[in-house]
PDB file of N, CA and C in Angstrom:
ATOM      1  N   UNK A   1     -23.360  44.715  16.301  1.00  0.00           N
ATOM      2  CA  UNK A   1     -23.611  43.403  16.828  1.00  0.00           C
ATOM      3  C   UNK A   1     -23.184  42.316  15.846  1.00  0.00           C
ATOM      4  N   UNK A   2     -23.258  42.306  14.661  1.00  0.00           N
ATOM      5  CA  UNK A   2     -22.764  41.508  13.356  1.00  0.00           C
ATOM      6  C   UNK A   2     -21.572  41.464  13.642  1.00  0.00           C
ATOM      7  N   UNK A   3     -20.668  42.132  14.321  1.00  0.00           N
ATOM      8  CA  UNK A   3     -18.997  42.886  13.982  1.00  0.00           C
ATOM      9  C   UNK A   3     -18.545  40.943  15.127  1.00  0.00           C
ATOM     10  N   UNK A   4     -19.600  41.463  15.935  1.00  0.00           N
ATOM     11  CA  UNK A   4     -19.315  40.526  17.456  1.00  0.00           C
ATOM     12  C   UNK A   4     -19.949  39.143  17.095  1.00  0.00           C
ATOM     13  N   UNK A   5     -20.415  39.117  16.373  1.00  0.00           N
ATOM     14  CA  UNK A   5     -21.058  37.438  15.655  1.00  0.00           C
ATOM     15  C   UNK A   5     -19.716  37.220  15.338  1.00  0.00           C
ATOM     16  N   UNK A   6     -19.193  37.866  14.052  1.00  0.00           N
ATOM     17  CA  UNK A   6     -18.606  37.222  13.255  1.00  0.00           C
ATOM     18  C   UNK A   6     -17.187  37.261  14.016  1.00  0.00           C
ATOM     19  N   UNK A   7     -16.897  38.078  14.870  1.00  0.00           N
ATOM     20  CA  UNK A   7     -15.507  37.649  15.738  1.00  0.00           C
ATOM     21  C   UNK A   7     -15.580  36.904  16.660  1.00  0.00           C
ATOM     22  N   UNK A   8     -16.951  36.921  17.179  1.00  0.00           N
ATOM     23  CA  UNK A   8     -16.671  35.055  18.127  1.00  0.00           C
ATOM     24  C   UNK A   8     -16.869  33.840  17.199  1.00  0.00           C
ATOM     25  N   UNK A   9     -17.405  33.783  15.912  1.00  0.00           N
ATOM     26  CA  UNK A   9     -17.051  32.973  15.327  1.00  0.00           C
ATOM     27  C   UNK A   9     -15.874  32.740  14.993  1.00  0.00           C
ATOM     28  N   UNK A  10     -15.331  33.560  14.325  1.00  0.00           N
ATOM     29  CA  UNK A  10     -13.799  33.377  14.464  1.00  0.00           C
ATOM     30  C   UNK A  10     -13.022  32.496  15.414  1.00  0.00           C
ATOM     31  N   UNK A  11     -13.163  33.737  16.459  1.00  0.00           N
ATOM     32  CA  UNK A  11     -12.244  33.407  17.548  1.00  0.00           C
ATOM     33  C   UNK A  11     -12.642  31.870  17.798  1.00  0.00           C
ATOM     34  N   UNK A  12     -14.197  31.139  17.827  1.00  0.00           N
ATOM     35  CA  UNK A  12     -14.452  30.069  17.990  1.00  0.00           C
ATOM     36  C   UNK A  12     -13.437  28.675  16.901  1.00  0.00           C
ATOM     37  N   UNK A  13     -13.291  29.265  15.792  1.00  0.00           N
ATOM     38  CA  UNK A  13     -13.213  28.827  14.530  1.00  0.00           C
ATOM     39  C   UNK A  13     -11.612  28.303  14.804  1.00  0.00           C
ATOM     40  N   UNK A  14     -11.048  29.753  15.190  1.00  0.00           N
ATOM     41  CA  UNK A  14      -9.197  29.551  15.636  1.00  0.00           C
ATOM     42  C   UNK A  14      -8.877  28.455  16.640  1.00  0.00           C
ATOM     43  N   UNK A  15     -10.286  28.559  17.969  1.00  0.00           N
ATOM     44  CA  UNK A  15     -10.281  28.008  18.819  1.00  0.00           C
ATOM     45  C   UNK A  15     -10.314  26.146  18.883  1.00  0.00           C
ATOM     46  N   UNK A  16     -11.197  25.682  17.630  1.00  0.00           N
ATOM     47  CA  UNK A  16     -11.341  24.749  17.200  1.00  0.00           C
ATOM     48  C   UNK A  16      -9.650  24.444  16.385  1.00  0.00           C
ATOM     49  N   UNK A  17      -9.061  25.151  15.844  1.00  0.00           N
ATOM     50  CA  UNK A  17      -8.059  24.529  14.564  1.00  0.00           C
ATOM     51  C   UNK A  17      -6.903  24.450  15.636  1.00  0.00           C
ATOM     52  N   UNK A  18      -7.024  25.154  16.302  1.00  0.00           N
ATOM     53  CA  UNK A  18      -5.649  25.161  17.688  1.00  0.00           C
ATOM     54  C   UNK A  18      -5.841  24.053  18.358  1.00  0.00           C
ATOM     55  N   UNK A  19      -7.245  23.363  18.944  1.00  0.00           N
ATOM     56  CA  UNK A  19      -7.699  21.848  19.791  1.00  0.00           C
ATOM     57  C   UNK A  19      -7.408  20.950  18.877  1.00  0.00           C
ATOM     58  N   UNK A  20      -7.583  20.935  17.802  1.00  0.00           N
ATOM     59  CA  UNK A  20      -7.633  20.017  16.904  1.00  0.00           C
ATOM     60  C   UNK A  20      -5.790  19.664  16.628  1.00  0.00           C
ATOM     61  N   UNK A  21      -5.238  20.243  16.220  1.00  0.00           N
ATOM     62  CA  UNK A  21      -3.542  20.495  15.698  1.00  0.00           C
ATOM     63  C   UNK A  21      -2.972  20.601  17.249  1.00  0.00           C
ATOM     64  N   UNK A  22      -3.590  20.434  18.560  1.00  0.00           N
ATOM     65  CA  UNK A  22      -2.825  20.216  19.761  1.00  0.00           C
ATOM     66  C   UNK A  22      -3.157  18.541  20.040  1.00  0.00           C
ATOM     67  N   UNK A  23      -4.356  18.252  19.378  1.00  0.00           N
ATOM     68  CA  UNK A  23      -5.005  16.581  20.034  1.00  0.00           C
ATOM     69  C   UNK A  23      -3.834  15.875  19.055  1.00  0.00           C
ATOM     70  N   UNK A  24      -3.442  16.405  17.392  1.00  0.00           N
ATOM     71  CA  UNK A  24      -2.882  15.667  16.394  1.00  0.00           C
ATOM     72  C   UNK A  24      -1.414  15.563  17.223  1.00  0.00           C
ATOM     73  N   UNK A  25      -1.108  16.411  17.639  1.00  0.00           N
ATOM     74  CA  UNK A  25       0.381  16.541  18.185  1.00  0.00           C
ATOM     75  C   UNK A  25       0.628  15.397  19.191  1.00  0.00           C
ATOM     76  N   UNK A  26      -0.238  15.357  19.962  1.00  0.00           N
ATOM     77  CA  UNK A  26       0.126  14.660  21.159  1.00  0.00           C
ATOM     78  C   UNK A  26      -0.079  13.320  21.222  1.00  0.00           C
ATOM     79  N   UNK A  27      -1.451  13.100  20.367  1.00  0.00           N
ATOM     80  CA  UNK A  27      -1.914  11.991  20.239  1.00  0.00           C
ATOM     81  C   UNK A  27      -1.692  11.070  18.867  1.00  0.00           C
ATOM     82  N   UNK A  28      -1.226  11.832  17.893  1.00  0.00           N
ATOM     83  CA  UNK A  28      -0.777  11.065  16.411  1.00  0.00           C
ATOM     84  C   UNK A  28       0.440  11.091  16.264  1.00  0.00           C
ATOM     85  N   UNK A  29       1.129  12.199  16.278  1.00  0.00           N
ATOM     86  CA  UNK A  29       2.398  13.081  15.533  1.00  0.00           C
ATOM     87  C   UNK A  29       3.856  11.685  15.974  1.00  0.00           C
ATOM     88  N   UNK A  30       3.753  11.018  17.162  1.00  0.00           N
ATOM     89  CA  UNK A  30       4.615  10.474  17.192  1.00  0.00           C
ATOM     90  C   UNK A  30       4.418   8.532  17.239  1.00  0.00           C
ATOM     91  N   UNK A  31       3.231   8.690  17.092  1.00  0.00           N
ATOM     92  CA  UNK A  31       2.519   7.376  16.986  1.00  0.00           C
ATOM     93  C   UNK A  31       2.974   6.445  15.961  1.00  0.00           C
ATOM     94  N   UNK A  32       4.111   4.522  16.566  1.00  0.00           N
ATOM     95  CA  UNK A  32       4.545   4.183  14.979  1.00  0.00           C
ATOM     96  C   UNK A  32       3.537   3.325  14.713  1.00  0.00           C
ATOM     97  N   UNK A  33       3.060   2.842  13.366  1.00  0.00           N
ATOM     98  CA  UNK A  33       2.432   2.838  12.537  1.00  0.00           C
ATOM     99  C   UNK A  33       2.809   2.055  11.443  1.00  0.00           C
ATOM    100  N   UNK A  34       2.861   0.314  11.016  1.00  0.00           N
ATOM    101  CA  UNK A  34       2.268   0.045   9.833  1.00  0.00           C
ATOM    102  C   UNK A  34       1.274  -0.080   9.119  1.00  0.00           C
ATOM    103  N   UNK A  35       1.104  -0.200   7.492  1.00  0.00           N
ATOM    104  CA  UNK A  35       0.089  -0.255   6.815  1.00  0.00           C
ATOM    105  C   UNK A  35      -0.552  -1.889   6.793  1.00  0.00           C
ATOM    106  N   UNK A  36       1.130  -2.594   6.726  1.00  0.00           N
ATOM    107  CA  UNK A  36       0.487  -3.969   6.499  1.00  0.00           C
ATOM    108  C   UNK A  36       1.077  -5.294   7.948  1.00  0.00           C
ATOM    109  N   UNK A  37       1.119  -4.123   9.296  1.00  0.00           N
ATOM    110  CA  UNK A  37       1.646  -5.180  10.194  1.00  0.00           C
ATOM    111  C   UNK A  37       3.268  -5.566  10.112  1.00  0.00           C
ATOM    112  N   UNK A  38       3.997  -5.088   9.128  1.00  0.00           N
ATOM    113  CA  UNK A  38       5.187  -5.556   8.774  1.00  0.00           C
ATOM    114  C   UNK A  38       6.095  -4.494   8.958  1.00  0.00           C
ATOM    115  N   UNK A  39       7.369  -4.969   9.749  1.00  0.00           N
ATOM    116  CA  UNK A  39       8.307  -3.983  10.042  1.00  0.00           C
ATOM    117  C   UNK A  39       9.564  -4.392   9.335  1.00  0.00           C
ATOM    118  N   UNK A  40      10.448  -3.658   8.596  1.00  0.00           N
ATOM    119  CA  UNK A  40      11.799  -3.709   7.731  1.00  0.00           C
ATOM    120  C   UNK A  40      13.172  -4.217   8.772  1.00  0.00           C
ATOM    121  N   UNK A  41      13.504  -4.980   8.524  1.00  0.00           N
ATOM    122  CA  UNK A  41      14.721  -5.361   9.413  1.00  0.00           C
ATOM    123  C   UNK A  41      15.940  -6.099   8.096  1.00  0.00           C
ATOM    124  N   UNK A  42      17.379  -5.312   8.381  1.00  0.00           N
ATOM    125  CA  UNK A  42      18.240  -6.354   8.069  1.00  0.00           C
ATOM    126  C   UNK A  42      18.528  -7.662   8.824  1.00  0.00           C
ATOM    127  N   UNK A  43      18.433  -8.577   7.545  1.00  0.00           N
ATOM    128  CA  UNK A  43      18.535  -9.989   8.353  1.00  0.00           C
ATOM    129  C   UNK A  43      18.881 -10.674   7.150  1.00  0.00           C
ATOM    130  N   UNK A  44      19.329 -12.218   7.821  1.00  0.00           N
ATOM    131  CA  UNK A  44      20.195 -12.688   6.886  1.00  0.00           C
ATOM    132  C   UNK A  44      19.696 -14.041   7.079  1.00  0.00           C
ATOM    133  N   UNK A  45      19.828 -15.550   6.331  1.00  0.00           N
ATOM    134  CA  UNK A  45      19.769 -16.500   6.468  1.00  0.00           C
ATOM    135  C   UNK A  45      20.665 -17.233   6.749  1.00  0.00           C
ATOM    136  N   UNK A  46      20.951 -18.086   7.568  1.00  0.00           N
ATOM    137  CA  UNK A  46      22.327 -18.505   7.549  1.00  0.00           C
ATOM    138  C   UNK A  46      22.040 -20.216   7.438  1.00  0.00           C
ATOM    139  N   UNK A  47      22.903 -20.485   6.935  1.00  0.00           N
ATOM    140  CA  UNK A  47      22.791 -22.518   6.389  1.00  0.00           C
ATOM    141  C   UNK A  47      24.282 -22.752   6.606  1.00  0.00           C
ATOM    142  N   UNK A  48      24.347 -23.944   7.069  1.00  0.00           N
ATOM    143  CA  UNK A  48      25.525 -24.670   7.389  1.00  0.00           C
ATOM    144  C   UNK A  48      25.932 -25.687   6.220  1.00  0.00           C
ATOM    145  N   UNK A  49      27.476 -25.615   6.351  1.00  0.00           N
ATOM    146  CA  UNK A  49      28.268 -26.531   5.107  1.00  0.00           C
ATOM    147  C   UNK A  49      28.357 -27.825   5.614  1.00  0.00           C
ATOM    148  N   UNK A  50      27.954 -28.543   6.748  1.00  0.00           N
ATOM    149  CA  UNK A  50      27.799 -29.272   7.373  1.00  0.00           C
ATOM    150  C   UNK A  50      26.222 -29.830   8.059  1.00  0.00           C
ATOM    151  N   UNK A  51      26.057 -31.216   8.195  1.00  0.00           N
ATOM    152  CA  UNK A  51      25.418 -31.746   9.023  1.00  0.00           C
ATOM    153  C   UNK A  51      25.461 -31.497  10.398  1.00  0.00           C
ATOM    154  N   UNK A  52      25.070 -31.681  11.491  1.00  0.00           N
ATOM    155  CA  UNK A  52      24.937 -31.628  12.747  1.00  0.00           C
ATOM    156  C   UNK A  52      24.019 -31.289  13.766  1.00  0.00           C
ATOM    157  N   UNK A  53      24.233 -31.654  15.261  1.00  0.00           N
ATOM    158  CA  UNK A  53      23.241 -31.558  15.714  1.00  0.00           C
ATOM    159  C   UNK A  53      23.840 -30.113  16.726  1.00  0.00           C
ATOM    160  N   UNK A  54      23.164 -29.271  16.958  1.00  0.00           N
ATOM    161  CA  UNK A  54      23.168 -28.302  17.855  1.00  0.00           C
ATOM    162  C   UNK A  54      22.828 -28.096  19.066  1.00  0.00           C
ATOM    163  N   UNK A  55      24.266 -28.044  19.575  1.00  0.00           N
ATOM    164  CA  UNK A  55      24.504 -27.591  21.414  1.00  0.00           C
ATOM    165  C   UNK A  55      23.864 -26.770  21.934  1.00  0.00           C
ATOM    166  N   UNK A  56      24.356 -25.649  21.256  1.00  0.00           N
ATOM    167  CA  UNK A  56      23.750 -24.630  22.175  1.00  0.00           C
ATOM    168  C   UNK A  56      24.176 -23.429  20.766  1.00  0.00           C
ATOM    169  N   UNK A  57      23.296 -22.539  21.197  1.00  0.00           N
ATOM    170  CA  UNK A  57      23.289 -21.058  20.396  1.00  0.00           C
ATOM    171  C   UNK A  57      23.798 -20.159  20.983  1.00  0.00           C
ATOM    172  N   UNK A  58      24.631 -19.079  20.723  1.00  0.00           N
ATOM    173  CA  UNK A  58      25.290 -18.131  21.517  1.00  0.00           C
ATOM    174  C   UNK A  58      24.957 -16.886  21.439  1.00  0.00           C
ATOM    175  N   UNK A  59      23.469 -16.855  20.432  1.00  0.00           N
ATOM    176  CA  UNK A  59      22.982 -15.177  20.606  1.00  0.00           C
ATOM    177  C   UNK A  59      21.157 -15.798  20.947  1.00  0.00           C
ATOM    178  N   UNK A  60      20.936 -14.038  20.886  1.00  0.00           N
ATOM    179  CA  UNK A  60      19.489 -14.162  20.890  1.00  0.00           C
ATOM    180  C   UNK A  60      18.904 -13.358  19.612  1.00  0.00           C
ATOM    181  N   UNK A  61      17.451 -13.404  19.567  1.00  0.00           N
ATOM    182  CA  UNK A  61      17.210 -12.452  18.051  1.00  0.00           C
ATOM    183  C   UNK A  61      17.515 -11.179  18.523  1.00  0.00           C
ATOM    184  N   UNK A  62      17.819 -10.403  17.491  1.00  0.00           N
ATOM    185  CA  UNK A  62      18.247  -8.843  17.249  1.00  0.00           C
ATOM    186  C   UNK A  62      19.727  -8.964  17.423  1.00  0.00           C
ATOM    187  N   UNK A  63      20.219  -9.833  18.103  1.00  0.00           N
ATOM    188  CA  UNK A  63      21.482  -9.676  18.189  1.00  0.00           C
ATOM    189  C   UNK A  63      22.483  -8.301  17.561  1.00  0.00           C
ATOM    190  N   UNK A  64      23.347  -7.907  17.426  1.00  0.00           N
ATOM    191  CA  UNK A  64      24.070  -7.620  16.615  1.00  0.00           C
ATOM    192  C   UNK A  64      25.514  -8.773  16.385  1.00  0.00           C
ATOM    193  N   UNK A  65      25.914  -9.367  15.182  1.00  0.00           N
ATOM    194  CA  UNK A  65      26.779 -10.165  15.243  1.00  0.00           C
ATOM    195  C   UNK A  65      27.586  -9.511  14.048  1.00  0.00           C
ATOM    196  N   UNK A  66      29.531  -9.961  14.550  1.00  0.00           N
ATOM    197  CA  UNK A  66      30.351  -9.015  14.158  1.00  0.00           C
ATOM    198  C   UNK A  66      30.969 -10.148  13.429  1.00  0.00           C
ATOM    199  N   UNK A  67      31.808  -9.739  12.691  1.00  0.00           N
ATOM    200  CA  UNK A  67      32.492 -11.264  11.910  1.00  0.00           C
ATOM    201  C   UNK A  67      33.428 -12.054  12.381  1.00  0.00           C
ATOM    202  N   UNK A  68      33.365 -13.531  12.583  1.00  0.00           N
ATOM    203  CA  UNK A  68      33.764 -13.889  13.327  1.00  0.00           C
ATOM    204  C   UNK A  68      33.449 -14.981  14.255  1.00  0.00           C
ATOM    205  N   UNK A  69      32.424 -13.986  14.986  1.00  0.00           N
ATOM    206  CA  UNK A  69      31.589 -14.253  15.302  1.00  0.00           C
ATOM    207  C   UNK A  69      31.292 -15.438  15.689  1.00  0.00           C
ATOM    208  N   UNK A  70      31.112 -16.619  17.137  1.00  0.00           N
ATOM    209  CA  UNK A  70      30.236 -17.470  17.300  1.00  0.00           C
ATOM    210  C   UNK A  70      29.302 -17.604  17.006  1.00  0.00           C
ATOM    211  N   UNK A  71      28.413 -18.420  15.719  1.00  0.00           N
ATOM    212  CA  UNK A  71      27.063 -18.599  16.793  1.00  0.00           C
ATOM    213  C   UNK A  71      26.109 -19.449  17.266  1.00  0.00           C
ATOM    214  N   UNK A  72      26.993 -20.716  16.821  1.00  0.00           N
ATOM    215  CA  UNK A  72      26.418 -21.903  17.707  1.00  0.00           C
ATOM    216  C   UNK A  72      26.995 -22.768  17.488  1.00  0.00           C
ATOM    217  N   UNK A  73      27.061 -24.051  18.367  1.00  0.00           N
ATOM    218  CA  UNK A  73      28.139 -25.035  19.028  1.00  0.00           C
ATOM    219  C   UNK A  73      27.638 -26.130  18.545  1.00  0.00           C
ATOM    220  N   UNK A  74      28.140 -26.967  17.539  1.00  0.00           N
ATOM    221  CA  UNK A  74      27.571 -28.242  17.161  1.00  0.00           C
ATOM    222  C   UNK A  74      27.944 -29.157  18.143  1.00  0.00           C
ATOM    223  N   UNK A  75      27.616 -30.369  18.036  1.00  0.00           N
ATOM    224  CA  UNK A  75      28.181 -31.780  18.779  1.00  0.00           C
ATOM    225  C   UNK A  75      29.364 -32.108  17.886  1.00  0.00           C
ATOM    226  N   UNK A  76      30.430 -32.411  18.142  1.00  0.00           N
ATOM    227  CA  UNK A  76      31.650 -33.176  17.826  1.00  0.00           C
ATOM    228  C   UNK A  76      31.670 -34.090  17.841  1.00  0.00           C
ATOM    229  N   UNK A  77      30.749 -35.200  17.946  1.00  0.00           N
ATOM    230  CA  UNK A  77      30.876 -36.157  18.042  1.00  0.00           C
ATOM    231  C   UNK A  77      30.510 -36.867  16.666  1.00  0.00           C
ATOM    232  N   UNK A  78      29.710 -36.557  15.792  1.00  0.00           N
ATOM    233  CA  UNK A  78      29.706 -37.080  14.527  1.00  0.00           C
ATOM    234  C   UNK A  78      30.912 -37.104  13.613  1.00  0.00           C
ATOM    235  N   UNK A  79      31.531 -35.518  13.954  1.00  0.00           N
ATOM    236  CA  UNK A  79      33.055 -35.389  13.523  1.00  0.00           C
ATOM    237  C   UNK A  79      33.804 -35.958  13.862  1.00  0.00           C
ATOM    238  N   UNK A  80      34.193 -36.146  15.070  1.00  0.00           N
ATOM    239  CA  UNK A  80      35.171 -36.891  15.853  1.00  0.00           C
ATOM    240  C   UNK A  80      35.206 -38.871  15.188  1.00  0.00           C
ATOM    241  N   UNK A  81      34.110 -39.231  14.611  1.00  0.00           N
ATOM    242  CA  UNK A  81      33.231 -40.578  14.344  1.00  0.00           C
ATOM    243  C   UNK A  81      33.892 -40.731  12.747  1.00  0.00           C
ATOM    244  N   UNK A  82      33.731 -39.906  11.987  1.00  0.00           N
ATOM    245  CA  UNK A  82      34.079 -39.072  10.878  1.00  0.00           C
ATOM    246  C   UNK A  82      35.581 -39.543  10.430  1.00  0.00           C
ATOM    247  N   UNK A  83      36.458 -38.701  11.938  1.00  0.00           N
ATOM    248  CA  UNK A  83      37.786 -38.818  11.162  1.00  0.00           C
ATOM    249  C   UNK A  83      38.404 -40.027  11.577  1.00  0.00           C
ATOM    250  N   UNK A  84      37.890 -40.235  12.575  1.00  0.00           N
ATOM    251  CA  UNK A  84      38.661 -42.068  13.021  1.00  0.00           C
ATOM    252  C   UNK A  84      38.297 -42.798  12.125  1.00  0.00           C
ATOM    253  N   UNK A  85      37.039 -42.596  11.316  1.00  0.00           N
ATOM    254  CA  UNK A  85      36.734 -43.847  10.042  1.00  0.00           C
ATOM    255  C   UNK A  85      37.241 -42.902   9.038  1.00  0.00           C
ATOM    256  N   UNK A  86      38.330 -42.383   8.713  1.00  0.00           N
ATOM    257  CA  UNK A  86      38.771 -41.600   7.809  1.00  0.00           C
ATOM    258  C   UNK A  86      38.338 -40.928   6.749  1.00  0.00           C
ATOM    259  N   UNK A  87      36.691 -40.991   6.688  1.00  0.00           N
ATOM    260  CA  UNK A  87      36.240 -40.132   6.146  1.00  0.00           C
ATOM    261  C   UNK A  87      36.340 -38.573   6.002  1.00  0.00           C
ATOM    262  N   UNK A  88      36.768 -37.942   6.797  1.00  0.00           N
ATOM    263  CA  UNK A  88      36.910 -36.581   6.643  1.00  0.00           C
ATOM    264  C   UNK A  88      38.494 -36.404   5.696  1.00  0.00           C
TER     265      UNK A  88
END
């Protein structure tokens, strides 16, 4: 009768580490997860060699942008103001 204690404990014991390592699988194993709220992204700052006022933008965030590249439409009209008073 001892033989049958200690093998349904067992078997109980296996039974537990198998529920446990099936709940981690399904319910953790692919779960994403920061420590401090913060996710890693390449990104860049971009500043203009110029003044101006802005038309319109030609991406959205995440974009991917290739070189070249548009990515936003100033007003011409300060320029245009610019070279007729021969400043430029």
């Amino acid at each position: 009768m001892a033989k049958k204690k200690i093998a349904g404990r067992g078997l109980l014991i296996v039974f537990m580490v198998t529920a446990g390592a099936a709940y981690w699988w399904v319910f953790e194993y692919n779960r994403i997860r920061t420590d401090d709220a913060y996710a890693w992204a390449d990104s860049a700052q971009v500043g203009s060699r110029m003044p101006g006022t802005i038309l319109q933008v030609a991406l959205d965030n995440d974009d991917f942008v290739r070189v070249g590249q548009t990515l936003l439409e100033l007003d011409p009209a300060v320029y245009k103001t610019a070279l007729r008073e021969g400043i430029v």
